[in-house]
Protein backbone atom coordinates (compact mmCIF):
# COMPACT_ATOMS: atom_id res chain seq x y z
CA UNK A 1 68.33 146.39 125.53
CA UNK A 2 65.46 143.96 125.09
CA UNK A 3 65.57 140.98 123.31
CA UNK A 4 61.70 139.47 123.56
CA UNK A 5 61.19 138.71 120.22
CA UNK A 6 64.65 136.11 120.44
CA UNK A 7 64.33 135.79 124.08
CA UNK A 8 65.05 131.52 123.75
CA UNK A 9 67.46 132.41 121.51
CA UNK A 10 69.13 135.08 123.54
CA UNK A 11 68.72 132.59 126.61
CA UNK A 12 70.45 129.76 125.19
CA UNK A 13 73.29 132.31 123.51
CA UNK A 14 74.03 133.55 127.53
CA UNK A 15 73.59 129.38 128.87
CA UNK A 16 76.17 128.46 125.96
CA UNK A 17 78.69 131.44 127.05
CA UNK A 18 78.43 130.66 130.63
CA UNK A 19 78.85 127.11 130.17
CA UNK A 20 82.00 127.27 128.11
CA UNK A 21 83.38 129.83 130.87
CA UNK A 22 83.00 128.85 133.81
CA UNK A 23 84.26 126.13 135.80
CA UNK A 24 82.15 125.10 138.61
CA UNK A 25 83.10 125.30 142.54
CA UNK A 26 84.08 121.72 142.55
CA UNK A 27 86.44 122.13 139.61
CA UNK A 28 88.05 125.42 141.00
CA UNK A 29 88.47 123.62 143.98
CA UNK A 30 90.29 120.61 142.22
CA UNK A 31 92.31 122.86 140.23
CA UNK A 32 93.39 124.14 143.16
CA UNK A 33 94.63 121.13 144.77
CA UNK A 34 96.44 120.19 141.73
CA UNK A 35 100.20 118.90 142.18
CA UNK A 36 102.23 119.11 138.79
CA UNK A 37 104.42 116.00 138.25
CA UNK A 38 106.62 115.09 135.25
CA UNK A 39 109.03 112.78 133.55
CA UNK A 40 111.50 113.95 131.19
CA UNK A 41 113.80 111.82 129.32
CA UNK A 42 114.34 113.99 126.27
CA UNK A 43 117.87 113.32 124.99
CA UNK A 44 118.51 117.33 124.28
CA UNK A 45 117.18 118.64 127.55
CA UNK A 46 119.84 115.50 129.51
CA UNK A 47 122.49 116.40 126.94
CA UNK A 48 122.19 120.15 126.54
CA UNK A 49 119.38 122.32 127.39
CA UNK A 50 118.65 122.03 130.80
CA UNK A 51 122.41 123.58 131.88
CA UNK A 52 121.05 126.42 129.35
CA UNK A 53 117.88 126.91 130.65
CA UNK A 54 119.53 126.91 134.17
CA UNK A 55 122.17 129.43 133.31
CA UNK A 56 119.36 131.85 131.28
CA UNK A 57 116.77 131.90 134.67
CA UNK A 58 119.65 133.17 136.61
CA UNK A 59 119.30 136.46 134.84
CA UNK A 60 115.69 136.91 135.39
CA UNK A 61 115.11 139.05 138.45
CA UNK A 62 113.19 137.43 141.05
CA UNK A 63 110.09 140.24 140.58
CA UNK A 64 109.53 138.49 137.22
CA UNK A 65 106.18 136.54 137.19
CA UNK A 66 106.63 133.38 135.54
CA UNK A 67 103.80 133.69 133.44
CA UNK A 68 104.92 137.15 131.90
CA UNK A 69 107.77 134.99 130.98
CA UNK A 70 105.54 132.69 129.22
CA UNK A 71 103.24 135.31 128.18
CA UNK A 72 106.54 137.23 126.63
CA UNK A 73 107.81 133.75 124.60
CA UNK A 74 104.31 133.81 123.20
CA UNK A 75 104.32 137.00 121.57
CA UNK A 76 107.81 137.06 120.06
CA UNK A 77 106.56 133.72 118.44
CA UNK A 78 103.75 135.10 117.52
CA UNK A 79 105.29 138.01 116.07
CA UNK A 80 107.62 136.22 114.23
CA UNK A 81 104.98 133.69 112.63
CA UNK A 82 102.88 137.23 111.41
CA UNK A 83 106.08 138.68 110.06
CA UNK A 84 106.86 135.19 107.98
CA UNK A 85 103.29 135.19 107.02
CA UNK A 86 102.78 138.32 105.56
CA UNK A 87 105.94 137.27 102.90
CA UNK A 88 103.98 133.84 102.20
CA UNK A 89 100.55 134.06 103.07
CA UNK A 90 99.19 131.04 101.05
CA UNK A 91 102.28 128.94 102.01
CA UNK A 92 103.53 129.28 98.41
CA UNK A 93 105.61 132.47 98.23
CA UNK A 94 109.11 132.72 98.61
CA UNK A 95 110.08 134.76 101.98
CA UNK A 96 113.40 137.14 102.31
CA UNK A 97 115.99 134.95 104.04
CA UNK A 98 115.81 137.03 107.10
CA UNK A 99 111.96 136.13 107.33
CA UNK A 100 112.87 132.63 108.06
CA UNK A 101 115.79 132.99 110.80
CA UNK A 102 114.02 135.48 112.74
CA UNK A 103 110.97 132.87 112.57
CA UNK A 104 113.62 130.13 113.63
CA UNK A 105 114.97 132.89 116.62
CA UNK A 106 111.49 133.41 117.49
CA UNK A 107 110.85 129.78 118.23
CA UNK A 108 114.25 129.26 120.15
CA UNK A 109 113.36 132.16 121.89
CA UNK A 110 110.13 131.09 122.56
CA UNK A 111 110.81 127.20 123.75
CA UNK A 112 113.62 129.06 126.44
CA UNK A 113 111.13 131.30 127.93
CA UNK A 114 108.33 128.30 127.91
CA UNK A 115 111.36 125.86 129.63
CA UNK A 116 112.31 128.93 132.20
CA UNK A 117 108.86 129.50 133.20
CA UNK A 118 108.75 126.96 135.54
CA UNK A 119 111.96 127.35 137.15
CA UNK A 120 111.11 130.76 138.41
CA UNK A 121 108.58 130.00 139.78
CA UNK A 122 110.14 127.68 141.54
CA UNK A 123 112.86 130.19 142.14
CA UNK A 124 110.26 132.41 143.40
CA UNK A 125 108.13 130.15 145.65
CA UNK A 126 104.83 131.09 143.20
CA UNK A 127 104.01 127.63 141.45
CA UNK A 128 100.51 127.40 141.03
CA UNK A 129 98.27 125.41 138.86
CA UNK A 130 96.68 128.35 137.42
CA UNK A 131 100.67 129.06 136.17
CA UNK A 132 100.61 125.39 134.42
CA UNK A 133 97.34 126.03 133.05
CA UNK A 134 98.26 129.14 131.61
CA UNK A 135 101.34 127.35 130.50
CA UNK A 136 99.48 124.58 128.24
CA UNK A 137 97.10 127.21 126.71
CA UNK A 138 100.24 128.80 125.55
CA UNK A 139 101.45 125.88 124.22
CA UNK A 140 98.71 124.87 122.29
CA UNK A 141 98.80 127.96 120.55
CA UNK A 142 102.49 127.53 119.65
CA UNK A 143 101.67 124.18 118.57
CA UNK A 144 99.55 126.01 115.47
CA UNK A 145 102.62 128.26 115.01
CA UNK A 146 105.02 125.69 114.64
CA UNK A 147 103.21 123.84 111.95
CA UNK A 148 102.21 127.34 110.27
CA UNK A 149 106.34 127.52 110.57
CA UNK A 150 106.98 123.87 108.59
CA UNK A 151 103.84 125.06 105.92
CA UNK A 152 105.74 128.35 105.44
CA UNK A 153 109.70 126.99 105.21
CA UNK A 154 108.72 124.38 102.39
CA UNK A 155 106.19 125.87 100.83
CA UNK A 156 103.68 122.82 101.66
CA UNK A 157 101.06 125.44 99.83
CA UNK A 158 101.50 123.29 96.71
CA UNK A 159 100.35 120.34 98.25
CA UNK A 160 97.68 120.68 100.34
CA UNK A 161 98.29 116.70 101.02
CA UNK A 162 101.04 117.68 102.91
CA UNK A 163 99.27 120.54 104.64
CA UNK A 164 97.01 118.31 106.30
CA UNK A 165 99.25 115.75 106.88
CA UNK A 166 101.47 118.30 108.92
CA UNK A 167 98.41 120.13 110.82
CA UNK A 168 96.81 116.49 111.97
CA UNK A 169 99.94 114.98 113.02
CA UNK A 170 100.91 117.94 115.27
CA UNK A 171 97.35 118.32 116.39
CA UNK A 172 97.09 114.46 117.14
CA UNK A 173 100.44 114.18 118.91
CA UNK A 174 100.18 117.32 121.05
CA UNK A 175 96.42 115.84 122.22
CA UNK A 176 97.80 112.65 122.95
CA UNK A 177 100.41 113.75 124.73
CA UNK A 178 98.08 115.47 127.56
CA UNK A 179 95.16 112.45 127.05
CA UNK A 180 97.74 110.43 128.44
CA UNK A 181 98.69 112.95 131.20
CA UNK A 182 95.11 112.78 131.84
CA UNK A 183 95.13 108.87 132.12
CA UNK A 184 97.96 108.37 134.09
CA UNK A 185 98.55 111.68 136.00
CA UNK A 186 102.07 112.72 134.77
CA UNK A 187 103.30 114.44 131.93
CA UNK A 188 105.87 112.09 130.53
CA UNK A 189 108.38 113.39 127.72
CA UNK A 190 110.20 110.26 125.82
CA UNK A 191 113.67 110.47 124.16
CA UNK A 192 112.62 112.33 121.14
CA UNK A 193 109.67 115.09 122.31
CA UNK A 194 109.19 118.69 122.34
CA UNK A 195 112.39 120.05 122.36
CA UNK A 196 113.47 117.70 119.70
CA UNK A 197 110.94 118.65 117.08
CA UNK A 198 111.10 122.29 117.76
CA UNK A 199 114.18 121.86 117.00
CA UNK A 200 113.48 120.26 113.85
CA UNK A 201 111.61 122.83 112.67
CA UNK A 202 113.95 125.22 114.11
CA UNK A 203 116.59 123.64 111.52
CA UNK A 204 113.77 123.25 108.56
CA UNK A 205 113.42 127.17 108.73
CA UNK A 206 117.47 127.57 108.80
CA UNK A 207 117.98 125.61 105.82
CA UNK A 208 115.43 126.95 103.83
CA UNK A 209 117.11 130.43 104.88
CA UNK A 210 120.32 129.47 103.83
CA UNK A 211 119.34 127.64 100.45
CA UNK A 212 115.65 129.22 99.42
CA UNK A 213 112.08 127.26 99.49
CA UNK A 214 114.10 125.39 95.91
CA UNK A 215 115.91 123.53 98.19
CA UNK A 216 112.53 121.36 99.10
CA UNK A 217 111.94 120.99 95.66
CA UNK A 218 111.81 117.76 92.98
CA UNK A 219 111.90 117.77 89.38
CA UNK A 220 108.53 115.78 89.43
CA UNK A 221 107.04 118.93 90.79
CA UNK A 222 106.93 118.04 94.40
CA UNK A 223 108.64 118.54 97.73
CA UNK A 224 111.97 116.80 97.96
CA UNK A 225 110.86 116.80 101.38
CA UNK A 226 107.48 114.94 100.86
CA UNK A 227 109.12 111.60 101.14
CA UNK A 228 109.62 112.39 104.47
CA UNK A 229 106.45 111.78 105.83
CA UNK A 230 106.24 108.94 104.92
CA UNK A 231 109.01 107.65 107.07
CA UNK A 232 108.92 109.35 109.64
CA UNK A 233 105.70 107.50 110.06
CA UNK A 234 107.63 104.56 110.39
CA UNK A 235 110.75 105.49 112.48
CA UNK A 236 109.31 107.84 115.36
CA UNK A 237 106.75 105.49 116.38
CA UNK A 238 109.10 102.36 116.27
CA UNK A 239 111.59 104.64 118.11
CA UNK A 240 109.15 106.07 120.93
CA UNK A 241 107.92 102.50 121.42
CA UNK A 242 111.12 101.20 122.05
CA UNK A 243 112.40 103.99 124.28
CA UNK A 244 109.04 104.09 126.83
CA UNK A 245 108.87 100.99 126.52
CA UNK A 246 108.56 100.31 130.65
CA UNK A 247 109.50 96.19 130.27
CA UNK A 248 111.37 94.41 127.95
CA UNK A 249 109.41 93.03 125.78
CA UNK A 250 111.05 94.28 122.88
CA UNK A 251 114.63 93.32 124.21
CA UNK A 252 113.11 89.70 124.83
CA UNK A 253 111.50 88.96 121.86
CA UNK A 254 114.08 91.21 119.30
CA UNK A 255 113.23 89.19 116.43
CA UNK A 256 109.52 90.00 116.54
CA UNK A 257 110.12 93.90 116.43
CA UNK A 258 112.43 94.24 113.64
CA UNK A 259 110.28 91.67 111.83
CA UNK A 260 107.49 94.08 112.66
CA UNK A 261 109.28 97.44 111.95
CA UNK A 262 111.08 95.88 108.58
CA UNK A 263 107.76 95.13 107.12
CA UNK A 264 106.19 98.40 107.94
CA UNK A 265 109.64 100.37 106.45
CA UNK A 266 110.18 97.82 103.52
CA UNK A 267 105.93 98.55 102.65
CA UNK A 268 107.04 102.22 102.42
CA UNK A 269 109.99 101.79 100.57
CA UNK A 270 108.14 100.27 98.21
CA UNK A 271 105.82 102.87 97.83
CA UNK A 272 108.37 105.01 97.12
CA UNK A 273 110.05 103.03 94.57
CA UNK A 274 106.40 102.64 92.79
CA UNK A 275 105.69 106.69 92.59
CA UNK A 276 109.28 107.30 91.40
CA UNK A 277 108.86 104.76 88.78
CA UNK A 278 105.95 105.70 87.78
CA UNK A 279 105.93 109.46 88.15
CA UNK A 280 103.51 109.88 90.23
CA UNK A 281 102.56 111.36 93.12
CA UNK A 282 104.09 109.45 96.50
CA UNK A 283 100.86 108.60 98.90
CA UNK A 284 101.40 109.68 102.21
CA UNK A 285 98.81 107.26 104.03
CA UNK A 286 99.42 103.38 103.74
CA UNK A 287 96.85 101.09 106.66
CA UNK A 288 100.55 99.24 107.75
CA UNK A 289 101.06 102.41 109.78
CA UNK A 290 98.15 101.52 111.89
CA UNK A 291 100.45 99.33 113.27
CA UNK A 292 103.23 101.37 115.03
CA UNK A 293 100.76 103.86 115.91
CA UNK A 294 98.15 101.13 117.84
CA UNK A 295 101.61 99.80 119.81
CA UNK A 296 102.22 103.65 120.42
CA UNK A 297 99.27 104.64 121.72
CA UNK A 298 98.62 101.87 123.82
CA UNK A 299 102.25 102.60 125.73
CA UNK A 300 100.88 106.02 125.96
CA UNK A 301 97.78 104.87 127.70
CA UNK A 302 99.33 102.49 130.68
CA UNK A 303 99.43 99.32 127.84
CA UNK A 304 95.75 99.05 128.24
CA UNK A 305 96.58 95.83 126.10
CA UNK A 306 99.57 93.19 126.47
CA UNK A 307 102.43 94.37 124.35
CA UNK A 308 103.78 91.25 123.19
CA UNK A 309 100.13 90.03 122.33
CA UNK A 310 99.57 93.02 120.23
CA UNK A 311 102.95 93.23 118.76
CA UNK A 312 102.50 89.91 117.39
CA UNK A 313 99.00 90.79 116.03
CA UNK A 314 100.51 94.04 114.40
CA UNK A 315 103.33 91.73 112.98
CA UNK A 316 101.83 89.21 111.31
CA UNK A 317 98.92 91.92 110.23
């Protein structure tokens, strides 16, 4: 089929296609000679989940691949998030009960299979980069089913505030999270990581099965959960600081942090306090988060600043 009249057209369609393809020799080759290396210090996988994940690979047989296991997780997930949609499309419908748990067993189903992976390959002596690549890419679509999960549960359709605020933090966090891997050449979980918020929103989706979408609700026409946000943007931060924290800074100079993190939590209290008395909508972005998050990030990029210098600029900020 000829395409003269659009040939530049048609040329740069097939240069954009082949660009966004294919990796070149030198990256295949790299890829190749890639060595995966991580850190985890999740309190549920020391606690709990690693002697489960342990006991569930010993039933896979050793002809498993571990990417059909991955591959496997990723449908039921996905299954599960298109069987929850359907009942709430527009994140503003109430779903059946059963909607909800089997999105919740889905999701636990999905984050065993995604943990197991790796061990059987292990098991099976076939670890290969192109096994962790596959990995991520499955995990970055999960990541979109997760939030769709949180949207769905509380019926975040009736704010579309909260929408965003749900599909940017997720997006932001699970970007970061593998920017830094990039950076420093490890994947490092902290204390409270993926299995922790999957977990979360394994819970979200269990309670709104047990008590209904009404459950999230507010007489002032809101999300009884909205006021979350808000805090949460205070405590994780403070708490992921404080738990990577690789010195101690924040044990030496004590005073300084809570100064800092009772500022930032009493300037969101006080936001609350202002929409409740004046029945209004609670604003989930305040510029005194800036703070946590800047003393965040830079942990998560080798503290490309000094910590106690910028803790004390974020303080008195």
């Amino acid at each position: 089929m000829g395409c003269s009249p659009g040939s530049r057209l048609c040329g740069f369609w097939s240069w954009y296609i082949e660009a966004d393809s294919l990796a070149t020799e030198q990256e295949l080759k790299r890829l190749g000679e890639h060595k995966y290396s991580a850190v985890d210090n999740s309190w549920l996988d020391e606690l709990c989940m690693k002697k489960w994940w342990e006991y569930v690979v010993t039933w896979c047989p050793m002809w498993v691949a571990p990417n059909l296991i991955t591959l496997v997780g990723l449908v039921i997930n996905l299954i599960t998030v298109l069987i929850l949609s359907s009942f709430s499309y527009s994140a503003t419908e109430p779903a059946p009960a059963w909607a909800y748990a089997q999105a919740a067993l889905g999701l636990f189903f999905y984050q065993t299979l995604d943990a197991i992976d790796g061990k059987q390959a292990r098991r099976t002596g076939s670890s290969s980069p192109l096994g962790e690549l596959f990995d991520h890419g499955c995990d970055s679509m999960t990541q979109v089913f997760v939030t769709l999960n949180i949207c769905y549960a509380m019926s975040l359709g009736h704010m579309p505030n909260g929408v965003m605020f749900v599909s940017i933090v997720s997006v932001v966090m699970f970007y970061a999270a593998h920017w830094s891997t990039y950076c420093t050449g490890q994947l490092r979980f902290s204390k409270f990581d993926v299995t922790e918020a999957q977990m979360s929103v394994i819970a979200v989706l269990l309670t709104t099965c047990i008590f209904g979408n009404s459950f999230w609700d507010t007489n002032l026409g809101t999300s009884v959960i909205f006021p979350l946000f808000p805090l949460l943007m205070v405590v994780l931060p403070f708490c992921m600081i404080y738990s990577r924290a690789e010195t101690s800074v924040y044990d030496d100079h004590i005073t300084l942090f809570m100064l800092c993190f009772g500022a930032v939590g009493a300037k969101a209290t006080n936001r609350l306090v202002i929409a409740h008395m004046s029945k209004s909508e609670l604003r989930l972005w305040d510029w005194i988060y800036l703070g946590p998050l800047s003393l965040m990030l830079n942990q998560y990029y080798n503290t490309v600043f000094d910590e106690l210098m910028l803790l004390r600029i974020v303080t008195v900020r």
